[in-house]
N, C-alpha and C. Protein backbone atom coordinates (compact mmCIF):
# COMPACT_ATOMS: atom_id res chain seq x y z
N UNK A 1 5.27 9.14 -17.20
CA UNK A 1 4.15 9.24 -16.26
C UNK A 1 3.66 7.86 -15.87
N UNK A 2 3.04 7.78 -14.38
CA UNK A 2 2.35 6.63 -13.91
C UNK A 2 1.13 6.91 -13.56
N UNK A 3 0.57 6.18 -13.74
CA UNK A 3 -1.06 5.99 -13.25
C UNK A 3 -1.04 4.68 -12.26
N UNK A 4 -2.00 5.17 -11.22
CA UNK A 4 -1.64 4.34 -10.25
C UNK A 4 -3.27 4.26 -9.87
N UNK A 5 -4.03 3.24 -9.74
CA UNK A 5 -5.22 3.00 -9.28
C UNK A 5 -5.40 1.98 -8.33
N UNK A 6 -5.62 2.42 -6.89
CA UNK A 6 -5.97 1.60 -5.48
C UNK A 6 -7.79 0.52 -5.62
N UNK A 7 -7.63 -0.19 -5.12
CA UNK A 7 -8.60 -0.55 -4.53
C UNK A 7 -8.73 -1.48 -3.27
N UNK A 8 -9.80 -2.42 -2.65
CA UNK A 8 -9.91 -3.31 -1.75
C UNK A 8 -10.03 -2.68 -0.31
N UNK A 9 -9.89 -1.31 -0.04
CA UNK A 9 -10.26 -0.53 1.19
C UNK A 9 -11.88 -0.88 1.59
N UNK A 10 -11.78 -0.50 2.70
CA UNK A 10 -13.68 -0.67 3.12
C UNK A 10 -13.32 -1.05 4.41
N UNK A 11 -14.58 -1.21 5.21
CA UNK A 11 -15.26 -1.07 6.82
C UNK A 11 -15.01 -2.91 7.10
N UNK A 12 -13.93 -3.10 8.45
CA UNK A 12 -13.66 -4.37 8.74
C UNK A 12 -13.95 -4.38 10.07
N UNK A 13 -13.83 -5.51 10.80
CA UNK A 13 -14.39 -5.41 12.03
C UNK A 13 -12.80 -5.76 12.73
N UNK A 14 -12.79 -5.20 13.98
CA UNK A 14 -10.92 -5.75 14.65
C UNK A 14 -11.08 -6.79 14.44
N UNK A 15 -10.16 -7.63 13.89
CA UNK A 15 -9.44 -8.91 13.81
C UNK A 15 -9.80 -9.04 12.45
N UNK A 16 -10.31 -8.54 11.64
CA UNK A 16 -9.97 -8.82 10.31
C UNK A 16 -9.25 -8.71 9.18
N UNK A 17 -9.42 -8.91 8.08
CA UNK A 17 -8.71 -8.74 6.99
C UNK A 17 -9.01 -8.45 5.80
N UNK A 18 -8.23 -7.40 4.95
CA UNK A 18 -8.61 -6.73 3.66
C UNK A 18 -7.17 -6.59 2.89
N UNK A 19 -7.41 -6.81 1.92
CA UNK A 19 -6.18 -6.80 0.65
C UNK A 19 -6.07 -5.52 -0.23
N UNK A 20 -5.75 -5.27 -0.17
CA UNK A 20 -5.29 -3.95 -1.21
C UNK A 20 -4.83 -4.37 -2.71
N UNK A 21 -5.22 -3.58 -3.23
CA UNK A 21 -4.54 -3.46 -4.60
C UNK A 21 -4.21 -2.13 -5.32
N UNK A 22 -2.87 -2.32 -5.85
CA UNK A 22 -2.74 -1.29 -6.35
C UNK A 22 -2.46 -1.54 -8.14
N UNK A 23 -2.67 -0.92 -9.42
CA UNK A 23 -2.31 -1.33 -10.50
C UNK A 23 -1.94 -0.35 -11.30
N UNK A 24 -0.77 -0.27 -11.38
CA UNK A 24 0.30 0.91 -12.33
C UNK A 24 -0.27 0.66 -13.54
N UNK A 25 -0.01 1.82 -14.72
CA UNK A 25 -0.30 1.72 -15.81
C UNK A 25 0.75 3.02 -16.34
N UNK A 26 0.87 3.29 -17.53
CA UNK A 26 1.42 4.35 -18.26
C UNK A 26 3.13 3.69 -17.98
N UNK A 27 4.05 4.50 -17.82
CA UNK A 27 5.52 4.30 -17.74
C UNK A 27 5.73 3.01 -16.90
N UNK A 28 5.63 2.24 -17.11
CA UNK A 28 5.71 0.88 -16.01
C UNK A 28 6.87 0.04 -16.02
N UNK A 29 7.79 0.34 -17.07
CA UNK A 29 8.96 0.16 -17.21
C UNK A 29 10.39 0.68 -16.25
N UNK A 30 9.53 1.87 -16.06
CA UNK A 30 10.36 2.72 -15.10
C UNK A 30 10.07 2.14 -13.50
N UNK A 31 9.46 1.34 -13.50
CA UNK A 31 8.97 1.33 -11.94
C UNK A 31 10.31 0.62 -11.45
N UNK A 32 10.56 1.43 -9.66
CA UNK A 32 11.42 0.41 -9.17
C UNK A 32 10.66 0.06 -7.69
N UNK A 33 10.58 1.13 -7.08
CA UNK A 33 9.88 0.58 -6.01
C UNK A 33 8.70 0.87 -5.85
N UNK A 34 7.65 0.02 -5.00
CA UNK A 34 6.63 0.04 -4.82
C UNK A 34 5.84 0.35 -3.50
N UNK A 35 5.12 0.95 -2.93
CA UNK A 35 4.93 0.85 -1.35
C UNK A 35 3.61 1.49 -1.04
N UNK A 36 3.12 0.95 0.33
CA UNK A 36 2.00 1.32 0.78
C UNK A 36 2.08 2.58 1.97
N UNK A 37 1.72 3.69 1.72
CA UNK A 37 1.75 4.86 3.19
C UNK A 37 -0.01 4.46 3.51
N UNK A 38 0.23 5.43 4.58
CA UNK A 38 -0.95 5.87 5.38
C UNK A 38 -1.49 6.63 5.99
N UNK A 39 -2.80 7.49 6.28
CA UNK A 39 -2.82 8.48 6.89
C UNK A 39 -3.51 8.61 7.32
N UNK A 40 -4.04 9.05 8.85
CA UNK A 40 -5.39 8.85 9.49
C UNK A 40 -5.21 10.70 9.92
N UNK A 41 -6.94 10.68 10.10
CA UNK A 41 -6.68 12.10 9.97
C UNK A 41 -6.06 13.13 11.94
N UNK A 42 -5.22 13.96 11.00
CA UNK A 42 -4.63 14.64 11.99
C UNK A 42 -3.15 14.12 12.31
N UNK A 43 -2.26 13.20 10.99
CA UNK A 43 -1.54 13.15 11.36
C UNK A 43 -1.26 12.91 9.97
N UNK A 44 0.19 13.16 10.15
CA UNK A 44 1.03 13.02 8.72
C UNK A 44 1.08 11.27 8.39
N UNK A 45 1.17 11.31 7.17
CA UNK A 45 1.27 10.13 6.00
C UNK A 45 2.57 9.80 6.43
N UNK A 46 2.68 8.11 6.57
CA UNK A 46 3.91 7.41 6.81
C UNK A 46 3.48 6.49 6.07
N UNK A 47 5.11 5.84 5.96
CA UNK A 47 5.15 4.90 5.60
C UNK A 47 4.72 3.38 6.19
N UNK A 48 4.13 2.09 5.69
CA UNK A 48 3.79 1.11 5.57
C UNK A 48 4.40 0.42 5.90
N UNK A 49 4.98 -0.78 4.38
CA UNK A 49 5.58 -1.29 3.76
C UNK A 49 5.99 -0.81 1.84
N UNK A 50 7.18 -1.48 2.04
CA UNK A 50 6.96 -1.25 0.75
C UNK A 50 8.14 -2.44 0.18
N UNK A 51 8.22 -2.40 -1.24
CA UNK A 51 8.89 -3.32 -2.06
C UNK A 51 9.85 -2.62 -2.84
N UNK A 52 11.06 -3.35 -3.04
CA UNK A 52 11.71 -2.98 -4.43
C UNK A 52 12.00 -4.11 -5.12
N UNK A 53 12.06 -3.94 -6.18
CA UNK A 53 12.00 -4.76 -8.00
C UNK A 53 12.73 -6.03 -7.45
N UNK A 54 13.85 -6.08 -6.32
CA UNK A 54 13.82 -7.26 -6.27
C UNK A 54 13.57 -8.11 -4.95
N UNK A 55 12.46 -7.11 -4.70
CA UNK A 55 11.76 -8.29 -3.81
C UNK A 55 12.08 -7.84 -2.07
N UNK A 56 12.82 -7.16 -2.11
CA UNK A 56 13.47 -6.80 -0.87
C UNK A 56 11.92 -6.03 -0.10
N UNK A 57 11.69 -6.34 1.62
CA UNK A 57 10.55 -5.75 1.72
C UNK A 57 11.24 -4.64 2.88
N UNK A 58 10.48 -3.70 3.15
CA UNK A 58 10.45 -3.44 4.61
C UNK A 58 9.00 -2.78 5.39
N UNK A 59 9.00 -2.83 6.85
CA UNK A 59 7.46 -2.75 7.08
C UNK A 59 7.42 -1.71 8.43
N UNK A 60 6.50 -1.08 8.61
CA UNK A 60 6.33 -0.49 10.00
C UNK A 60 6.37 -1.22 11.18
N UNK A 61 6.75 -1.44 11.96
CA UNK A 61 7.36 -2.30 13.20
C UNK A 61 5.74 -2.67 13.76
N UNK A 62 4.42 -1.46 13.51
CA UNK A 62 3.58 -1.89 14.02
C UNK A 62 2.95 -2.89 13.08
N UNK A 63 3.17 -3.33 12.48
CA UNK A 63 2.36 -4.24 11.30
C UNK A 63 2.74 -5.22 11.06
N UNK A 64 4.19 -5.18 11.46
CA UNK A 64 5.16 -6.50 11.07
C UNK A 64 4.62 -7.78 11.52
N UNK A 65 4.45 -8.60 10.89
CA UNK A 65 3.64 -10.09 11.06
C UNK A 65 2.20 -10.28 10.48
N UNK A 66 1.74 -9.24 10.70
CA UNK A 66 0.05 -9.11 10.26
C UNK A 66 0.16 -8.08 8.99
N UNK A 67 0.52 -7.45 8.14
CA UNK A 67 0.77 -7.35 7.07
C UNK A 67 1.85 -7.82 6.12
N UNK A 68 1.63 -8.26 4.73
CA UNK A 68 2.46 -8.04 3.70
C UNK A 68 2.18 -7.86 2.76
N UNK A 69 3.61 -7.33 2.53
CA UNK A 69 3.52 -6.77 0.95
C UNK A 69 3.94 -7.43 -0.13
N UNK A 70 3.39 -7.79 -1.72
CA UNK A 70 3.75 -8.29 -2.52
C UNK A 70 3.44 -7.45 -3.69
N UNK A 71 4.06 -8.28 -4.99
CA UNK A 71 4.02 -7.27 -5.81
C UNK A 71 4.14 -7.99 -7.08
N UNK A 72 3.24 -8.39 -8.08
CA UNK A 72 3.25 -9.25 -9.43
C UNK A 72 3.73 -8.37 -10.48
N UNK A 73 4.96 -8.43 -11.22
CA UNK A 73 5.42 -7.69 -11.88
C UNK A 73 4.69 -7.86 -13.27
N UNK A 74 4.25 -9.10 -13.50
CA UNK A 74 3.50 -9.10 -14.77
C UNK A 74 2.03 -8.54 -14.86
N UNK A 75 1.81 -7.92 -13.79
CA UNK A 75 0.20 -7.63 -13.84
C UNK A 75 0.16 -6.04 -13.14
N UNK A 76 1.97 -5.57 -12.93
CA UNK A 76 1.50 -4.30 -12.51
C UNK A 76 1.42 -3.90 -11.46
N UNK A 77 0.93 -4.63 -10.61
CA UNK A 77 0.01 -4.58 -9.25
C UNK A 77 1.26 -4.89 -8.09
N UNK A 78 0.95 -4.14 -6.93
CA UNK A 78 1.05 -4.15 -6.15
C UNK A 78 0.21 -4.45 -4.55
N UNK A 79 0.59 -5.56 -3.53
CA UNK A 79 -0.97 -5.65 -3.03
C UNK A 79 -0.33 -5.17 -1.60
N UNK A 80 -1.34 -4.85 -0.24
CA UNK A 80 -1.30 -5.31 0.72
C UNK A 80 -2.11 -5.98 1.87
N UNK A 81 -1.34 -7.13 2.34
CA UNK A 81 -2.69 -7.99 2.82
C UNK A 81 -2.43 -7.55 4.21
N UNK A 82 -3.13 -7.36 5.16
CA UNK A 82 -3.71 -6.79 5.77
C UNK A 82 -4.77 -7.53 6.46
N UNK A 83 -3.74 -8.66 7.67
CA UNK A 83 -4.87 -9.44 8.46
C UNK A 83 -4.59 -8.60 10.34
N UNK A 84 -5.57 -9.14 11.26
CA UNK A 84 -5.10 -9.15 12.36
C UNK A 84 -5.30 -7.21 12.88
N UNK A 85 -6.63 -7.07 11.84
CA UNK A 85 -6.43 -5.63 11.84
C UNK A 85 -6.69 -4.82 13.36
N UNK A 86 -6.49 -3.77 13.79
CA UNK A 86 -6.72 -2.99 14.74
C UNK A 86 -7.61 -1.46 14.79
N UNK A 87 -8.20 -1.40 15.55
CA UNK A 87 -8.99 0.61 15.30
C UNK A 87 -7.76 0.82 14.56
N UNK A 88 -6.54 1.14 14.99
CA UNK A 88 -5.51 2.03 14.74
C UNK A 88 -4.87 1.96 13.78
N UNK A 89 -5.25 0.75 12.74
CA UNK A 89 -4.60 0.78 11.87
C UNK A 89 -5.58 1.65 10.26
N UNK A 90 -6.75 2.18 11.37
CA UNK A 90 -7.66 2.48 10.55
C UNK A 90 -6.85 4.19 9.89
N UNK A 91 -7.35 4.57 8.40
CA UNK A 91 -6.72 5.14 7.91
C UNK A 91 -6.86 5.28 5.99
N UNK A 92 -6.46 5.98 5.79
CA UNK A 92 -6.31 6.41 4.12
C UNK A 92 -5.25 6.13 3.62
N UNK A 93 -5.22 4.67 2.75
CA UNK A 93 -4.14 3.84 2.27
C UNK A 93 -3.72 4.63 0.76
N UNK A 94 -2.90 4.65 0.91
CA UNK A 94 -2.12 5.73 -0.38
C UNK A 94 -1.11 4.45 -1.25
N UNK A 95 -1.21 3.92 -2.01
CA UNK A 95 -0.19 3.32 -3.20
C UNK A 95 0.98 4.62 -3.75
N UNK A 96 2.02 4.00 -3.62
CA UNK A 96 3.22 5.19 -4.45
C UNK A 96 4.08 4.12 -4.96
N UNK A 97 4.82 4.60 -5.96
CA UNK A 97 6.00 3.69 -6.76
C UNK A 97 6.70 5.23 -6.49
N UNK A 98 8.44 4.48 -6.91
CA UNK A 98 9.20 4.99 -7.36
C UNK A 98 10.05 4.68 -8.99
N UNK A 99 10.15 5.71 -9.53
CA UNK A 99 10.79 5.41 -10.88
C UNK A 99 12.40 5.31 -10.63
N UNK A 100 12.59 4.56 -12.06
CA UNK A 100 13.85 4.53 -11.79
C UNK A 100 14.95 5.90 -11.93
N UNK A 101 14.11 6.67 -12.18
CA UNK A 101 14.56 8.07 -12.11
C UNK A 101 14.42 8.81 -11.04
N UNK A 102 14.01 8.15 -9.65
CA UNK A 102 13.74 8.73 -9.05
C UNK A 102 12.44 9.67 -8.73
N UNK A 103 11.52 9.38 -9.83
CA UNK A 103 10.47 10.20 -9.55
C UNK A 103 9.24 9.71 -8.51
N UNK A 104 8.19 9.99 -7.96
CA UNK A 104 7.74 9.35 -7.40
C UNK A 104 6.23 9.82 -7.79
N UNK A 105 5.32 8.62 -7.84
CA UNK A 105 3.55 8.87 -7.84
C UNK A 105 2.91 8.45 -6.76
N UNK A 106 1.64 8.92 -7.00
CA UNK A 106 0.70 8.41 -5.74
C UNK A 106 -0.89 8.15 -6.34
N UNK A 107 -0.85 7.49 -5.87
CA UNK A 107 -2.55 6.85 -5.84
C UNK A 107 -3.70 8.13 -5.27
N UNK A 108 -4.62 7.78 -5.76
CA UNK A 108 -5.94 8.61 -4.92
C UNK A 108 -6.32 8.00 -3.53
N UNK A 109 -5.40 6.82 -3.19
CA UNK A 109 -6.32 6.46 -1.37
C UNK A 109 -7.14 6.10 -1.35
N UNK A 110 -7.21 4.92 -0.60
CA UNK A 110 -8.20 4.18 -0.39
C UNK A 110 -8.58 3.98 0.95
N UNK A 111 -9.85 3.80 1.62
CA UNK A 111 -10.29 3.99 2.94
C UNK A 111 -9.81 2.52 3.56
N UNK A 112 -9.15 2.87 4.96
CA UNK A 112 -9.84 1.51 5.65
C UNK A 112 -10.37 1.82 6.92
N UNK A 113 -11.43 1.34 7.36
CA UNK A 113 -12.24 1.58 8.71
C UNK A 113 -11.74 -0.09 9.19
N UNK A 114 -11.82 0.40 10.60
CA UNK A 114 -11.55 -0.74 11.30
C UNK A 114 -12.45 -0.78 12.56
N UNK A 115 -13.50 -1.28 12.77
CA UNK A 115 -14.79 -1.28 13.57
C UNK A 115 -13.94 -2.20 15.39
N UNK A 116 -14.47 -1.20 16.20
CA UNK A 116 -13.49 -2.24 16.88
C UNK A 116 -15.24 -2.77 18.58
C-alpha cells in the first residue's frame, strides 16, 4: 500500500505560480512512476505530467514550458511547479504513482483556482 498526501493548491491570480507537493509514504519501495492528473469540473481527469524512476518526463502539450515536474527520491515527494498560470488551467490536482507491480494510487486533490 501507498499513502499519498498533496499539498500547495490554492487561489492564484493569471500569470502566477504555485508548487505542488506530493509525499508517498507506506510501500515506497515499490514506487516507479510518479505523475500529476487533473480535473476541472465537468470533465474527465487527464493527465499532466508525470515522471518515471529515471527521470524520464512527459507533459500535456498545454503546459509544456510553464510547468515541471520533479521528483526527490530521498524525501518521497513528488512536486509540480506550475508558473505562467491560466483560468484554464484551473482545476483539482490529483498526485498518483505507479508501483512496480503495476498497481496504481491516488491522492485526495488538491484545489487550484486561477483568478483571471
Amino acid at each position: 500500500q501507498v499513502q499519498l498526501v498533496e499539498s500547495g493548491g490554492g487561489l492564484v491570480q493569471a500569470g502566477g505560480s504555485l508548487r505542488l507537493s506530493c509525499v508517498a509514504s507506506g510501500s515506497i519501495f515499490s514506487i516507479n512512476a510518479m505523475g500529476w492528473y487533473r480535473q476541472a469540473p465537468g470533465k474527465q481527469r487527464g493527465l499532466v505530467a508525470a515522471i518515471t524512476s529515471g527521470g524520464v518526463t512527459t507533459y500535456l502539450d498545454s503546459v509544456k514550458g510553464r510547468f515541471t515536474i520533479s521528483r526527490d527520491n530521498a524525501k518521497n515527494t513528488v512536486y509540480l511547479q506550475m508558473n505562467s498560470l491560466k483560468p484554464e488551467d484551473a482545476a483539482v490536482y490529483y498526485c498518483k504513482v505507479v508501483t512496480t507491480g503495476a498497481r496504481a494510487y491516488w491522492g485526495q486533490g488538491t484545489q487550484v483556482t486561477v483568478s483571471s
